[in-house]
N, C-alpha and C. Protein backbone atom coordinates (compact mmCIF):
# COMPACT_ATOMS: atom_id res chain seq x y z
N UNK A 1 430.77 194.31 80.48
CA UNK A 1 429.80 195.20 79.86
C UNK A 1 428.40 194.62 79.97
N UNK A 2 428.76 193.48 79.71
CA UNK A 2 426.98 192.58 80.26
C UNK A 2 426.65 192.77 81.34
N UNK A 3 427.13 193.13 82.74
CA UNK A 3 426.28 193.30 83.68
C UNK A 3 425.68 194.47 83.94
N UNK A 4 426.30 195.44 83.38
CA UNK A 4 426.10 196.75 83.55
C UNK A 4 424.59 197.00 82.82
N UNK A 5 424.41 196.27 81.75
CA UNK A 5 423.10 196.79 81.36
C UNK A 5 421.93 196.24 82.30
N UNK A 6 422.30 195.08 82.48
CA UNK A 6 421.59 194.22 83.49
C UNK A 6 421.38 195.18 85.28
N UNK A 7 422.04 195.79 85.83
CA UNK A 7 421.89 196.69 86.40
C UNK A 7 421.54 197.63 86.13
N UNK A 8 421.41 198.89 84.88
CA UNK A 8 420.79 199.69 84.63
C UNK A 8 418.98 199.32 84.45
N UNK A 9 419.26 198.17 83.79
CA UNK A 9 417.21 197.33 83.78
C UNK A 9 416.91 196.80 84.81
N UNK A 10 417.72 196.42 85.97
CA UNK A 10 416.89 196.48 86.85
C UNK A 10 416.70 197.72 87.76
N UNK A 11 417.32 198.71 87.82
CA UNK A 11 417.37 200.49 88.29
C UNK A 11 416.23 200.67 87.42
N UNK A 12 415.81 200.96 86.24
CA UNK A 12 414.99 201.42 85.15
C UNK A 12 413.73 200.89 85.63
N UNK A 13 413.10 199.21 86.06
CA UNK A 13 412.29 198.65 85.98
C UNK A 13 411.78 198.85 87.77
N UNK A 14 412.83 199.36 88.80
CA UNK A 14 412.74 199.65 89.92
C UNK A 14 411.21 200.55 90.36
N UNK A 15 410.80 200.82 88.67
CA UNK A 15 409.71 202.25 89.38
C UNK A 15 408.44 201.41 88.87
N UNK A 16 408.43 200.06 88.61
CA UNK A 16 406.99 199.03 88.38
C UNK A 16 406.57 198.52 89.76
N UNK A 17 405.52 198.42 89.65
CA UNK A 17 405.36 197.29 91.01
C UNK A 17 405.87 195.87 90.19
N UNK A 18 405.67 195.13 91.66
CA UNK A 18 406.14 193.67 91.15
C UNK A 18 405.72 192.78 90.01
N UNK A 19 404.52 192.95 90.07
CA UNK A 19 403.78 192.11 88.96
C UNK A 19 404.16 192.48 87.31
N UNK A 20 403.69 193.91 87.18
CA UNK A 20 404.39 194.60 86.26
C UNK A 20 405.99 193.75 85.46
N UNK A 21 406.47 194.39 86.72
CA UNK A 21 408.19 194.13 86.74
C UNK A 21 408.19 192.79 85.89
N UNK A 22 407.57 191.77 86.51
CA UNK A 22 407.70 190.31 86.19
C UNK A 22 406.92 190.10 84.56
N UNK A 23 405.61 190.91 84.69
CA UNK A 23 405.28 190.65 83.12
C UNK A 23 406.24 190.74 82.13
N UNK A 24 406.46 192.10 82.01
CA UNK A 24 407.49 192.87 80.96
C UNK A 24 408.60 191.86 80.62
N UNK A 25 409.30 191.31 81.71
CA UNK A 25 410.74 190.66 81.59
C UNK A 25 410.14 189.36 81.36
N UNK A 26 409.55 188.75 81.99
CA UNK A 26 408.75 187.48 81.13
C UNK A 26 408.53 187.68 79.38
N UNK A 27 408.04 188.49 79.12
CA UNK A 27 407.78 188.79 78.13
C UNK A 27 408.65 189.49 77.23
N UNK A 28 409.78 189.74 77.22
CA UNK A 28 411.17 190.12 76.83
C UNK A 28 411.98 188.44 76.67
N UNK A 29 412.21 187.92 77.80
CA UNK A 29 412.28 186.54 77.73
C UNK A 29 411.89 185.74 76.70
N UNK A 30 410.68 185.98 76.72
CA UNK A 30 410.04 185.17 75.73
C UNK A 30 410.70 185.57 74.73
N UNK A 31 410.47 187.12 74.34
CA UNK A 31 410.19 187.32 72.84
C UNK A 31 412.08 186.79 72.34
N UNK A 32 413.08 187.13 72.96
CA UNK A 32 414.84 186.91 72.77
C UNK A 32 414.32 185.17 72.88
N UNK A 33 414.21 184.63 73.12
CA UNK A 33 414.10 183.30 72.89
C UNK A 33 413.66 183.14 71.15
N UNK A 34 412.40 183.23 70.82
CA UNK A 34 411.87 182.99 69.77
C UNK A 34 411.74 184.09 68.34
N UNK A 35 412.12 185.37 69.12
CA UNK A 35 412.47 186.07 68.35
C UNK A 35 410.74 186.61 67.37
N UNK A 36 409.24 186.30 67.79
CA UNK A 36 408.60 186.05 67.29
C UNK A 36 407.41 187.13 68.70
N UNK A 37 406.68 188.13 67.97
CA UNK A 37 406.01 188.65 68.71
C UNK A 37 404.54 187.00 68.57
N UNK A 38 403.99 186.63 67.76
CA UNK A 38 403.40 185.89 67.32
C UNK A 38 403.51 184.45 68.41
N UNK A 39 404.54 183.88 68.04
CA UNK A 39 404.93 182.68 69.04
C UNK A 39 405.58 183.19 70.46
N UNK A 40 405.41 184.30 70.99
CA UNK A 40 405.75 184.72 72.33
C UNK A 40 404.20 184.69 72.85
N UNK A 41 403.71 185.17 71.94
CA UNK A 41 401.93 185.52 72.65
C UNK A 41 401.38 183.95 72.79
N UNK A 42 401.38 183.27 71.93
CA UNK A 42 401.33 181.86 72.36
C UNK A 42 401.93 181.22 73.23
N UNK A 43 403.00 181.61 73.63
CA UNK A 43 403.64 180.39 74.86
C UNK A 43 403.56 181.24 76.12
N UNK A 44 402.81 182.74 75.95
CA UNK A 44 402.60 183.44 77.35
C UNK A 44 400.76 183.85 77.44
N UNK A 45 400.33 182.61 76.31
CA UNK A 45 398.45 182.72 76.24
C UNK A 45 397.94 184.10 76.89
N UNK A 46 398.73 185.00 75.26
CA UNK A 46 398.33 186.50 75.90
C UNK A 46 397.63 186.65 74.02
N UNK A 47 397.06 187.68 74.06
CA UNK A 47 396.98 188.63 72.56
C UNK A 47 398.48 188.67 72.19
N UNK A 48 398.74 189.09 70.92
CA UNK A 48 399.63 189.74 70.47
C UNK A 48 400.16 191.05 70.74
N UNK A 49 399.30 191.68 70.30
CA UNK A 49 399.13 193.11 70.70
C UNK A 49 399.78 193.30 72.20
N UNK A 50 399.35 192.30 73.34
CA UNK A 50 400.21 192.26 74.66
C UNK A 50 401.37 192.50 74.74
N UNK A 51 402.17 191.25 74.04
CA UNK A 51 403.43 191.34 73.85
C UNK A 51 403.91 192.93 73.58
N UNK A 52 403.46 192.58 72.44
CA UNK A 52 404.17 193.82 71.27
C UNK A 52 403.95 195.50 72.56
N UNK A 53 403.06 195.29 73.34
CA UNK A 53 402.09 196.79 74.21
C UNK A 53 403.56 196.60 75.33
N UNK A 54 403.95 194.91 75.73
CA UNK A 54 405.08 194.77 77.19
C UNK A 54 406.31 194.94 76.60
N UNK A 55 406.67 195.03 75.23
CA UNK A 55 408.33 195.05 74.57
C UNK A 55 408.29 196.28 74.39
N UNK A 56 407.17 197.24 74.46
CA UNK A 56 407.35 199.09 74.13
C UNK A 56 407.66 199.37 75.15
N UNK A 57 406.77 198.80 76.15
CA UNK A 57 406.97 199.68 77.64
C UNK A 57 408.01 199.81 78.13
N UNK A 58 408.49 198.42 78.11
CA UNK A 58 409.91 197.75 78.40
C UNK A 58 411.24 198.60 77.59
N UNK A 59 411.15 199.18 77.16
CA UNK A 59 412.12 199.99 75.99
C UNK A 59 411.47 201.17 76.47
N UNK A 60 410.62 201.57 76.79
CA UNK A 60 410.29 203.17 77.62
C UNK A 60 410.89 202.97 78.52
N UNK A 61 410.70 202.30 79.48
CA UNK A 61 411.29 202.71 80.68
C UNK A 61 413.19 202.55 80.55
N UNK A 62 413.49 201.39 79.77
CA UNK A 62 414.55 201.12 80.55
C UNK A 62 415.77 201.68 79.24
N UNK A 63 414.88 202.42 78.11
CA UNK A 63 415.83 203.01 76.75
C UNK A 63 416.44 201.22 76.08
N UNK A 64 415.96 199.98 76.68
CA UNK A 64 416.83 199.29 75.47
C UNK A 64 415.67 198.58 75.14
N UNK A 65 415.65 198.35 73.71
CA UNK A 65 414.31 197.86 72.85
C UNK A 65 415.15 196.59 72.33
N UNK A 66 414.17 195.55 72.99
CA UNK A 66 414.31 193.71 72.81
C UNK A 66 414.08 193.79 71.31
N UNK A 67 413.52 194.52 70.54
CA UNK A 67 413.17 194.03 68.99
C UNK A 67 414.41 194.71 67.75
N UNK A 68 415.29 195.67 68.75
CA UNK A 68 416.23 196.03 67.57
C UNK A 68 417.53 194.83 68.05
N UNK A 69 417.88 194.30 67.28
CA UNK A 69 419.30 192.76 67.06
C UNK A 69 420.08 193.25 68.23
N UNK A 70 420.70 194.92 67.76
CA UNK A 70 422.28 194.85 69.13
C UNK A 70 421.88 195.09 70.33
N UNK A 71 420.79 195.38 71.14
CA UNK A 71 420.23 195.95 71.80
C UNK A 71 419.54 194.66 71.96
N UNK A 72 419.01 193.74 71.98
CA UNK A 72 418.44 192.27 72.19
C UNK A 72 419.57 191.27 72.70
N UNK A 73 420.65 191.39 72.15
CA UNK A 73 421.96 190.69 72.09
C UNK A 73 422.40 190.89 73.08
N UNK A 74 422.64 192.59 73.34
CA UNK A 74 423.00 193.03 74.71
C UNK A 74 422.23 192.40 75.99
N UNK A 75 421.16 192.26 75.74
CA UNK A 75 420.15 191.86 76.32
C UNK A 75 420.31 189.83 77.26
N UNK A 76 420.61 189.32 75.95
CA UNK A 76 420.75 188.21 75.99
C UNK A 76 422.09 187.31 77.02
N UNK A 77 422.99 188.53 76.04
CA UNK A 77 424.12 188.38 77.00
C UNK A 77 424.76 188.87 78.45
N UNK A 78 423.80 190.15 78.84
CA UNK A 78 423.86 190.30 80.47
C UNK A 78 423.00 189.36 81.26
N UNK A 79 422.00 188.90 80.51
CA UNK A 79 421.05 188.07 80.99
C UNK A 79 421.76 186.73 80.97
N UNK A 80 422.57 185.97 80.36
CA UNK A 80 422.80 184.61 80.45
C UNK A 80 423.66 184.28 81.78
């Protein structure tokens, strides 16, 4: 079941250019690590507001939002 989401986000994220692509999931990364819009913007020397603007988008495009627990988890675990 973990890979499958992991293939649907990368199908979903297919319609960014590259750079894009790489922010967002950098920044998803971050935030499932620390769990902290606050200490994500610090260890990716962005605003806050960044983050918080790349974890919406990131949940627009691809329907799964890094900031709700089962849906982060899911996240964590197609990703490991």
């Amino acid at each position: 079941a973990g890979n499958s989401i992991v293939t649907d986000v990368e199908r979903a994220l297919a319609v960014c250019g590259a750079a894009e692509r790489e922010r967002l999931v950098e920044a998803v990364h971050t935030y499932l690590r620390s769990g902290s819009i606050a200490e994500s913007a610090a260890e990716l020397f962005c605003h806050r507001n960044t983050v918080a603007n790349r974890l919406r988008r990131f949940a627009d495009l691809t329907g799964v939002d890094p900031m709700i627990p089962a849906e982060a988890a899911r996240l964590v675990v197609g990703w490991a």
